[in-house]
PDB file of N, CA and C in Angstrom:
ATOM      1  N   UNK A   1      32.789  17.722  -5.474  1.00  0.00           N
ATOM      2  CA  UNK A   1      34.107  17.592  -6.083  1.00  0.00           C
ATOM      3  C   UNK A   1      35.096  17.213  -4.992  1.00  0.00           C
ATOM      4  N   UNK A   2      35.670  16.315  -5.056  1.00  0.00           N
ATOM      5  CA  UNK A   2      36.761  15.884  -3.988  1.00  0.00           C
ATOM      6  C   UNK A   2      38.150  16.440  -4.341  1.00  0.00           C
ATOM      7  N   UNK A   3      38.694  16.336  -3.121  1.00  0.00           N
ATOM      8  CA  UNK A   3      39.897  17.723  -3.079  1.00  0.00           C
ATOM      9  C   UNK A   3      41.113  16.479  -4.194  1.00  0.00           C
ATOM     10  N   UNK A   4      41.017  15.788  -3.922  1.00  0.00           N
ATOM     11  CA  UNK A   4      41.764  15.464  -5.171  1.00  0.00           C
ATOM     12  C   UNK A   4      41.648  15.273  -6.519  1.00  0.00           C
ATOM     13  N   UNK A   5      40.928  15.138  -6.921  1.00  0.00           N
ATOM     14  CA  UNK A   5      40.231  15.894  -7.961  1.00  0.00           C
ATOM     15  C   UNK A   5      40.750  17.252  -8.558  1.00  0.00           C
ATOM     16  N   UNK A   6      40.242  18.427  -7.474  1.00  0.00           N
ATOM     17  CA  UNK A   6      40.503  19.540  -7.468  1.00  0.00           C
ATOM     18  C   UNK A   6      42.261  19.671  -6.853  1.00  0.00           C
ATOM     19  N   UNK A   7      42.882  19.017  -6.808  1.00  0.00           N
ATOM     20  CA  UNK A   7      43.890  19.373  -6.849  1.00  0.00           C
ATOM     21  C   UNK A   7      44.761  18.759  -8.248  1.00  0.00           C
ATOM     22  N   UNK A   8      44.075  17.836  -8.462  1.00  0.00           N
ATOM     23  CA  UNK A   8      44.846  17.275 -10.039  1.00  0.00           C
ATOM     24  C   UNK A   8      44.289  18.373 -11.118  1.00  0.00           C
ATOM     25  N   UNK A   9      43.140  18.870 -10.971  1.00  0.00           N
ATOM     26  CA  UNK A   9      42.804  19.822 -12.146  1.00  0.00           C
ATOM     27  C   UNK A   9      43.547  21.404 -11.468  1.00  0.00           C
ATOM     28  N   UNK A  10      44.125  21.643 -10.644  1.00  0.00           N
ATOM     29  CA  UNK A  10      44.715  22.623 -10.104  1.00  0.00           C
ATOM     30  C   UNK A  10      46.016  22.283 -11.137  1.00  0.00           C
ATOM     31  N   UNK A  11      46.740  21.560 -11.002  1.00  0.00           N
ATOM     32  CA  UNK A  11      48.090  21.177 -11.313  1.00  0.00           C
ATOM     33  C   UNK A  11      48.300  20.420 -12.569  1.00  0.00           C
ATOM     34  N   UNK A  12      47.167  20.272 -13.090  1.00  0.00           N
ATOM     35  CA  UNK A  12      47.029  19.331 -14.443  1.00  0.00           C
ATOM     36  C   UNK A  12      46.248  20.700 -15.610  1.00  0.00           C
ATOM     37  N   UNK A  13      46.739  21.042 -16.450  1.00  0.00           N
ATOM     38  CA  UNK A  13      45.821  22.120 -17.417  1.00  0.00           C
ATOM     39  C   UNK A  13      44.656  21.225 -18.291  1.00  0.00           C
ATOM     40  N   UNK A  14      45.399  19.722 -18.870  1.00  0.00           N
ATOM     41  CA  UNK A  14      44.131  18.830 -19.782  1.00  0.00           C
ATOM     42  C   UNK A  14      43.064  18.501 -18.535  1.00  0.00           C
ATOM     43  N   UNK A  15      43.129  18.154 -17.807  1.00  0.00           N
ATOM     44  CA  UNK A  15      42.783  17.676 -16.547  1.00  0.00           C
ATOM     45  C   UNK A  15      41.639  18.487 -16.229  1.00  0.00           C
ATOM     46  N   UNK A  16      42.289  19.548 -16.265  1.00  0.00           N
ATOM     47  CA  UNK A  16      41.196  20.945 -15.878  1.00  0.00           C
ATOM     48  C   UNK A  16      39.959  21.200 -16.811  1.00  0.00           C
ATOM     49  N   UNK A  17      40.386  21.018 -18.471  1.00  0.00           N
ATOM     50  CA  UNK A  17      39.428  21.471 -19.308  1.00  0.00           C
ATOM     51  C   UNK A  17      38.624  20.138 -19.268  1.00  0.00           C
ATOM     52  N   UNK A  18      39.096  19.148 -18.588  1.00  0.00           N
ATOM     53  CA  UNK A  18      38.069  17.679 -18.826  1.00  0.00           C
ATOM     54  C   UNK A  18      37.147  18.305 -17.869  1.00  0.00           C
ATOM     55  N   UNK A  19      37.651  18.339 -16.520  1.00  0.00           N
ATOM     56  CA  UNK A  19      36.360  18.461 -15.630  1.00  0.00           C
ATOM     57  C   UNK A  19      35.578  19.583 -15.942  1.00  0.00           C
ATOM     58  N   UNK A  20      35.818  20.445 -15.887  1.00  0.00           N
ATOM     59  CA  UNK A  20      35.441  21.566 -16.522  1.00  0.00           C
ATOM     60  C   UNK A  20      33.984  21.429 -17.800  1.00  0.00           C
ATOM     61  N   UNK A  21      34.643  20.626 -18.675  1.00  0.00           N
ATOM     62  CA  UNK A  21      33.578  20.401 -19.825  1.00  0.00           C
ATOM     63  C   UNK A  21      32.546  19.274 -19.354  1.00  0.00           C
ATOM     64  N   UNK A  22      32.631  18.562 -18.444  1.00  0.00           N
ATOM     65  CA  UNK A  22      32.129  17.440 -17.614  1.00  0.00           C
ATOM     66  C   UNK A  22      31.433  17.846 -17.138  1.00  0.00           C
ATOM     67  N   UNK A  23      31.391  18.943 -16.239  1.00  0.00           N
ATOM     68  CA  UNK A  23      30.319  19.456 -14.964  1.00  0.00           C
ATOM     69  C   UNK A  23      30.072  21.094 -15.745  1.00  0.00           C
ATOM     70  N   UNK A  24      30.074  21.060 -16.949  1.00  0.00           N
ATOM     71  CA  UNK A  24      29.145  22.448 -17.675  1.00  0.00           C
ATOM     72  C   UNK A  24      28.180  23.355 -17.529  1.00  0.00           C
ATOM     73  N   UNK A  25      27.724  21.949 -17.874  1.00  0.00           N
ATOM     74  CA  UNK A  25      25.703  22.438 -17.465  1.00  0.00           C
ATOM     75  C   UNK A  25      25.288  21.917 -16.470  1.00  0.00           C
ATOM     76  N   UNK A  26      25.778  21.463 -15.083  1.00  0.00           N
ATOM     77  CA  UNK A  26      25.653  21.252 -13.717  1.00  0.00           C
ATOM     78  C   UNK A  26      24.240  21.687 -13.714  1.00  0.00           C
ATOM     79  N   UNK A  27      24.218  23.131 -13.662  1.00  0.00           N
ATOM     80  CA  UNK A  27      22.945  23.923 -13.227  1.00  0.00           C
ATOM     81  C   UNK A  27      21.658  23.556 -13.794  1.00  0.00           C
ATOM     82  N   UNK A  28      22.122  23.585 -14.952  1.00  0.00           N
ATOM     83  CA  UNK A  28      20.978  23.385 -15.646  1.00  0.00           C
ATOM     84  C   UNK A  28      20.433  22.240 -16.003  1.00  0.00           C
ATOM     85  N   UNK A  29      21.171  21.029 -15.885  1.00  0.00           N
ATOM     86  CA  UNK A  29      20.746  19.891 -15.326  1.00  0.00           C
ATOM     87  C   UNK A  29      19.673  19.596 -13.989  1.00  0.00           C
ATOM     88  N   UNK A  30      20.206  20.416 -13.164  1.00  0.00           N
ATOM     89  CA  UNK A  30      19.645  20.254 -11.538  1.00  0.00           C
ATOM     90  C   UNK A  30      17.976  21.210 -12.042  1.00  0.00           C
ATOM     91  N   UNK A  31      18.236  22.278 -12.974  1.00  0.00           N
ATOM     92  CA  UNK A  31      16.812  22.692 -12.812  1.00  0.00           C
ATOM     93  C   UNK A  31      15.664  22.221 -13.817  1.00  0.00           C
ATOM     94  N   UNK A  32      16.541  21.173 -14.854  1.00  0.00           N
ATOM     95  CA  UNK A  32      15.914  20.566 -15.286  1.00  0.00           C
ATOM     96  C   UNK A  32      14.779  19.264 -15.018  1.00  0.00           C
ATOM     97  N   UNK A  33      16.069  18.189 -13.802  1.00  0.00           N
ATOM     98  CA  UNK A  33      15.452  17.605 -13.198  1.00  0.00           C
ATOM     99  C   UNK A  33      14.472  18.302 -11.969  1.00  0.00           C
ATOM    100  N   UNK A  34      14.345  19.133 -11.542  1.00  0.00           N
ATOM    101  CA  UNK A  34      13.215  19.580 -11.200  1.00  0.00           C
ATOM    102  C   UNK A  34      12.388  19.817 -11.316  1.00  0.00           C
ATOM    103  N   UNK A  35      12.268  20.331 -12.615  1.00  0.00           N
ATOM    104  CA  UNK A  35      11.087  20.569 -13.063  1.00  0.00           C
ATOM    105  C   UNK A  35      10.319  19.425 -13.697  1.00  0.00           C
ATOM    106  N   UNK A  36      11.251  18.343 -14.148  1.00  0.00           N
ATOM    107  CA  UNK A  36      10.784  16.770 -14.093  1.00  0.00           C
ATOM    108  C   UNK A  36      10.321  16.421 -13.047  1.00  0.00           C
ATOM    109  N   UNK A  37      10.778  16.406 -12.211  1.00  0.00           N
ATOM    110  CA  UNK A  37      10.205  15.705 -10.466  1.00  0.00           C
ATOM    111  C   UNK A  37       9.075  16.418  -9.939  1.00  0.00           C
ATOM    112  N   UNK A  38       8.900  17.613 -10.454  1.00  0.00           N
ATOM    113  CA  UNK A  38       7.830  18.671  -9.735  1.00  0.00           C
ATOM    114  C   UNK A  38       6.183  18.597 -10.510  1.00  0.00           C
ATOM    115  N   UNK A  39       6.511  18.189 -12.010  1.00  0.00           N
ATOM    116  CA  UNK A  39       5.737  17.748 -12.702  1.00  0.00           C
ATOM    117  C   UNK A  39       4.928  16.293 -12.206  1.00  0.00           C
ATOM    118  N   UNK A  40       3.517  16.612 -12.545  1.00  0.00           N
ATOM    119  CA  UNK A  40       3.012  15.526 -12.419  1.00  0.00           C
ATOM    120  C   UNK A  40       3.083  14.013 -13.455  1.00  0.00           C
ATOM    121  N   UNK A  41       2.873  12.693 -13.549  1.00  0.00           N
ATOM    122  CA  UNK A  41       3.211  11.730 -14.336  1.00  0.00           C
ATOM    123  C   UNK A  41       2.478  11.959 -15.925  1.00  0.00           C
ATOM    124  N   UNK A  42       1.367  12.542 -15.760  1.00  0.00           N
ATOM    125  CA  UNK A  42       1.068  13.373 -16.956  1.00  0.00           C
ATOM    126  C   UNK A  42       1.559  14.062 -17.795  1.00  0.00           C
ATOM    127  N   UNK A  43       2.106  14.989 -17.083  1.00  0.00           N
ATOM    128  CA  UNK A  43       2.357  16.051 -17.760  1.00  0.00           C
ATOM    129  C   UNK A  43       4.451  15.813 -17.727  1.00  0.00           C
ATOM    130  N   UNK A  44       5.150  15.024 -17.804  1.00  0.00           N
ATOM    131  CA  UNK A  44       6.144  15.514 -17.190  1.00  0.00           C
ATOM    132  C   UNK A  44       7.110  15.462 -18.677  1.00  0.00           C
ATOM    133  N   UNK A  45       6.425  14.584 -19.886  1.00  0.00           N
ATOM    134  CA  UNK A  45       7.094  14.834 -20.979  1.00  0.00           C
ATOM    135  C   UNK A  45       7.029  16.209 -21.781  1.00  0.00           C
ATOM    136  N   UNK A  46       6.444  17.093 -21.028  1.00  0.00           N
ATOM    137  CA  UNK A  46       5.645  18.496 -21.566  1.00  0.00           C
ATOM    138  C   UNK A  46       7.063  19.662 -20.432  1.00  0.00           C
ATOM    139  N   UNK A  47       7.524  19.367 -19.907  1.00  0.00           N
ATOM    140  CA  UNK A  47       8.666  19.691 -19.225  1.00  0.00           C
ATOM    141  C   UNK A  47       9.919  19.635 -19.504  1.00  0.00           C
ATOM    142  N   UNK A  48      10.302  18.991 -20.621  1.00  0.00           N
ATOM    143  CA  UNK A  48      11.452  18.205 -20.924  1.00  0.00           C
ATOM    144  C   UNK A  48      12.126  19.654 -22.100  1.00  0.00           C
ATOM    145  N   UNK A  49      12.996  20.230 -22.034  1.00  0.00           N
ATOM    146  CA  UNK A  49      13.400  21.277 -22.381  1.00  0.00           C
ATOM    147  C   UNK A  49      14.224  20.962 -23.814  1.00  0.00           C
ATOM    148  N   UNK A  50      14.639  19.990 -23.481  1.00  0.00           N
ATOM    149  CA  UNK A  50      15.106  19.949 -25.537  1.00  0.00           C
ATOM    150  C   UNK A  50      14.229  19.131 -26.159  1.00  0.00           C
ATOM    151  N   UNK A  51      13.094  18.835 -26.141  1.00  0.00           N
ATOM    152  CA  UNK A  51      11.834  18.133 -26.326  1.00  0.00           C
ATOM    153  C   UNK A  51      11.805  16.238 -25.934  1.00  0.00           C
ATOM    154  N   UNK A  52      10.956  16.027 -27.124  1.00  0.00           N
ATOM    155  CA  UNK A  52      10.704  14.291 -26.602  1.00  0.00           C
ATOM    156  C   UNK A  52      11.836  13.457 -26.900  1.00  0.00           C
ATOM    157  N   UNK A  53      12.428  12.265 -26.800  1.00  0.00           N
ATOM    158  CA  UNK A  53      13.412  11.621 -27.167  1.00  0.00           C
ATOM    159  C   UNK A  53      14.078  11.403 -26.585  1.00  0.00           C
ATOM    160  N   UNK A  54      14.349  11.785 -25.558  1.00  0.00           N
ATOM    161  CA  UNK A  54      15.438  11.846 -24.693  1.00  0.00           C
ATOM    162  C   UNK A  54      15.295  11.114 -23.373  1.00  0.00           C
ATOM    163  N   UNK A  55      15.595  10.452 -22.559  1.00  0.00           N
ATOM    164  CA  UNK A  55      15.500   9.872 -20.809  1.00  0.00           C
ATOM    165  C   UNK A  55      15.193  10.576 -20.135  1.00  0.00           C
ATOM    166  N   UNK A  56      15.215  10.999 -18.367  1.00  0.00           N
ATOM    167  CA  UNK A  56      14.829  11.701 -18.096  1.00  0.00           C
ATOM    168  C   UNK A  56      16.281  12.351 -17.770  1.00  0.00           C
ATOM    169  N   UNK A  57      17.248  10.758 -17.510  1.00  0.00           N
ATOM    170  CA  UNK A  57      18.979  11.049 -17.336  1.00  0.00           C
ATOM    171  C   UNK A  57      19.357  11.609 -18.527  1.00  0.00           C
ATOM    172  N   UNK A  58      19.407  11.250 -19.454  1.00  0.00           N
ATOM    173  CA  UNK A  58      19.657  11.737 -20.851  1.00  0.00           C
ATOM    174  C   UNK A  58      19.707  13.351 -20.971  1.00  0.00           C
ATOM    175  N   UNK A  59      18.791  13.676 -20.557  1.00  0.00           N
ATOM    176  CA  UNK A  59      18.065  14.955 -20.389  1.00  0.00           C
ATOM    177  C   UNK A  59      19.082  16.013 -19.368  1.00  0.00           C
ATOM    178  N   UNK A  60      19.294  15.307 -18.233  1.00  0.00           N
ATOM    179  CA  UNK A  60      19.524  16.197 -16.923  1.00  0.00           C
ATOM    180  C   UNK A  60      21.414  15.900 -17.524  1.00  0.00           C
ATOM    181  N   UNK A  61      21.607  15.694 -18.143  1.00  0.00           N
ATOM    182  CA  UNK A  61      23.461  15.851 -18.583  1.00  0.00           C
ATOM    183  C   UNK A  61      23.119  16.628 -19.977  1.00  0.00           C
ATOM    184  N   UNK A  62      22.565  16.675 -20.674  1.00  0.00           N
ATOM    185  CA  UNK A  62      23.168  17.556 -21.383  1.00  0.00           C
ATOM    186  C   UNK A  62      22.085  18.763 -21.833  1.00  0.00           C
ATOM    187  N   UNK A  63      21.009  19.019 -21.056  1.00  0.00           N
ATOM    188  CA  UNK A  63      20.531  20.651 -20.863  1.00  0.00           C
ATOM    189  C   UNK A  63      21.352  21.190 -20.772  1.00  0.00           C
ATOM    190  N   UNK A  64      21.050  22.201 -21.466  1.00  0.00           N
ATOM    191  CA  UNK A  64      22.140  23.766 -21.569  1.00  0.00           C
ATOM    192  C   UNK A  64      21.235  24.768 -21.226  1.00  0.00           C
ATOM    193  N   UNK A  65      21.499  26.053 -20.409  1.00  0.00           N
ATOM    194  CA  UNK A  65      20.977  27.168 -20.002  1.00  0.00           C
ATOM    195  C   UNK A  65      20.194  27.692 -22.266  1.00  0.00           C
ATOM    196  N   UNK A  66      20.648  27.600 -22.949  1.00  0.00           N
ATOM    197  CA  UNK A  66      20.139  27.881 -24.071  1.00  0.00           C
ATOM    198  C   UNK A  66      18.880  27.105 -24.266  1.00  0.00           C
ATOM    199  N   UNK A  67      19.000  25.748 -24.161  1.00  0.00           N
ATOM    200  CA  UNK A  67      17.402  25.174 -24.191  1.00  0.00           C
ATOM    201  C   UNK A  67      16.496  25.243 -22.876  1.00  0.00           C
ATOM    202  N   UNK A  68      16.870  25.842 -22.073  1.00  0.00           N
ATOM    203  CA  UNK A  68      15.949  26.224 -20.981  1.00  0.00           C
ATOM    204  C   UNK A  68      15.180  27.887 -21.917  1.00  0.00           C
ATOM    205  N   UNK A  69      16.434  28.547 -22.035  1.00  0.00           N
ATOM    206  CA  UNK A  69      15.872  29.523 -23.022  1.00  0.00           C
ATOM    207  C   UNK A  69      15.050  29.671 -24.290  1.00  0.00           C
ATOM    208  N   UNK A  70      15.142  28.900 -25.391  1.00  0.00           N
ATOM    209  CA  UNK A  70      14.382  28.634 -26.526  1.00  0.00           C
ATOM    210  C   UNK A  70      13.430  28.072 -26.066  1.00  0.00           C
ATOM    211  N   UNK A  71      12.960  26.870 -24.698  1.00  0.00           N
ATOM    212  CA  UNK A  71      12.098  26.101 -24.851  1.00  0.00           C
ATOM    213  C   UNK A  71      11.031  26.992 -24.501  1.00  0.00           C
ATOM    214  N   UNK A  72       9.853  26.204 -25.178  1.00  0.00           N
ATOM    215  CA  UNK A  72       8.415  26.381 -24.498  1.00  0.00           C
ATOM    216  C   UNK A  72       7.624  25.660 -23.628  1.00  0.00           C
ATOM    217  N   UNK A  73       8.747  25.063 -23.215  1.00  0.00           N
ATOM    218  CA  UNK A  73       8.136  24.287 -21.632  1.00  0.00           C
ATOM    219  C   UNK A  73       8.461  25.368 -20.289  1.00  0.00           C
ATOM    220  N   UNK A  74       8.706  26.360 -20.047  1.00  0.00           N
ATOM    221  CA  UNK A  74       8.766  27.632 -19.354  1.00  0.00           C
ATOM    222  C   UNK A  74       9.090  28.806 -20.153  1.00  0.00           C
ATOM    223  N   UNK A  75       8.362  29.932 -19.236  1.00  0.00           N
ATOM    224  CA  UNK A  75       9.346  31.436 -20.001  1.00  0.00           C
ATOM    225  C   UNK A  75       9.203  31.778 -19.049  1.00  0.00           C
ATOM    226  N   UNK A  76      10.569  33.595 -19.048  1.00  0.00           N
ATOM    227  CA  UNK A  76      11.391  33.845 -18.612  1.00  0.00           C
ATOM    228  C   UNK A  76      10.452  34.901 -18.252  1.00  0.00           C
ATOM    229  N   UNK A  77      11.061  34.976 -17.016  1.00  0.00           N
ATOM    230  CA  UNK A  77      10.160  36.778 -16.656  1.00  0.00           C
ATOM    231  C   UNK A  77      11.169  37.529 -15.960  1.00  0.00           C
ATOM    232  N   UNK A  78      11.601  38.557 -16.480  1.00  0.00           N
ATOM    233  CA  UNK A  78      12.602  39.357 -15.739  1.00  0.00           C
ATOM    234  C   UNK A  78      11.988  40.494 -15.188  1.00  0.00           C
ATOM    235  N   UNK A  79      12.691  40.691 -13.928  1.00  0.00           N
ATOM    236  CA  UNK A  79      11.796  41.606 -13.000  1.00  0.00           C
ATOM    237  C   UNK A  79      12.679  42.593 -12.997  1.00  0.00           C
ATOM    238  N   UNK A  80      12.246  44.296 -13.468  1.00  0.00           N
ATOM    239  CA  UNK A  80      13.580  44.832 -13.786  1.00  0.00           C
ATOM    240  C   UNK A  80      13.468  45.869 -12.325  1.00  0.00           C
ATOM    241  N   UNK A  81      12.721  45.638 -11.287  1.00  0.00           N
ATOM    242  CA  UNK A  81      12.457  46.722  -9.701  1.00  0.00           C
ATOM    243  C   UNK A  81      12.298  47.588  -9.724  1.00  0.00           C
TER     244      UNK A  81
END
């Protein structure tokens, strides 16, 4: 994020909820495409968290932490110590 940027969404409120709704699912984009890239060429449509149809770009903008959750291309293991 460049400081101007972050200073127009500092001083701008519409400004703010744009970027804001823009960079959402950041995260879950990044662990999406990973698990694309980590996958072999076989298997990598079997990875794809809101299922088939989609790019692999398509994909890595609009994953949401919820379809990482519902999907059955990983599950969740919580480690409670």
């Amino acid at each position: 994020l460049s400081t101007f940027k972050f200073l127009f969404a500092w001083l701008s409120r519409g400004y703010k909820k744009y970027l804001l709704k823009r960079q959402r699912f950041s995260c879950s984009g990044l662990v999406q495409k990973s698990f694309y890239e980590a996958a072999d060429w076989i298997n990598r449509t079997d990875v794809i968290f809101r299922g088939t149809g989609y790019t692999p770009i398509e994909v890595q903008e609009i994953t949401s932490p919820a379809d990482i959750a519902k999907s059955d291309a990983c599950d969740w293991v919580w480690n409670k110590h």
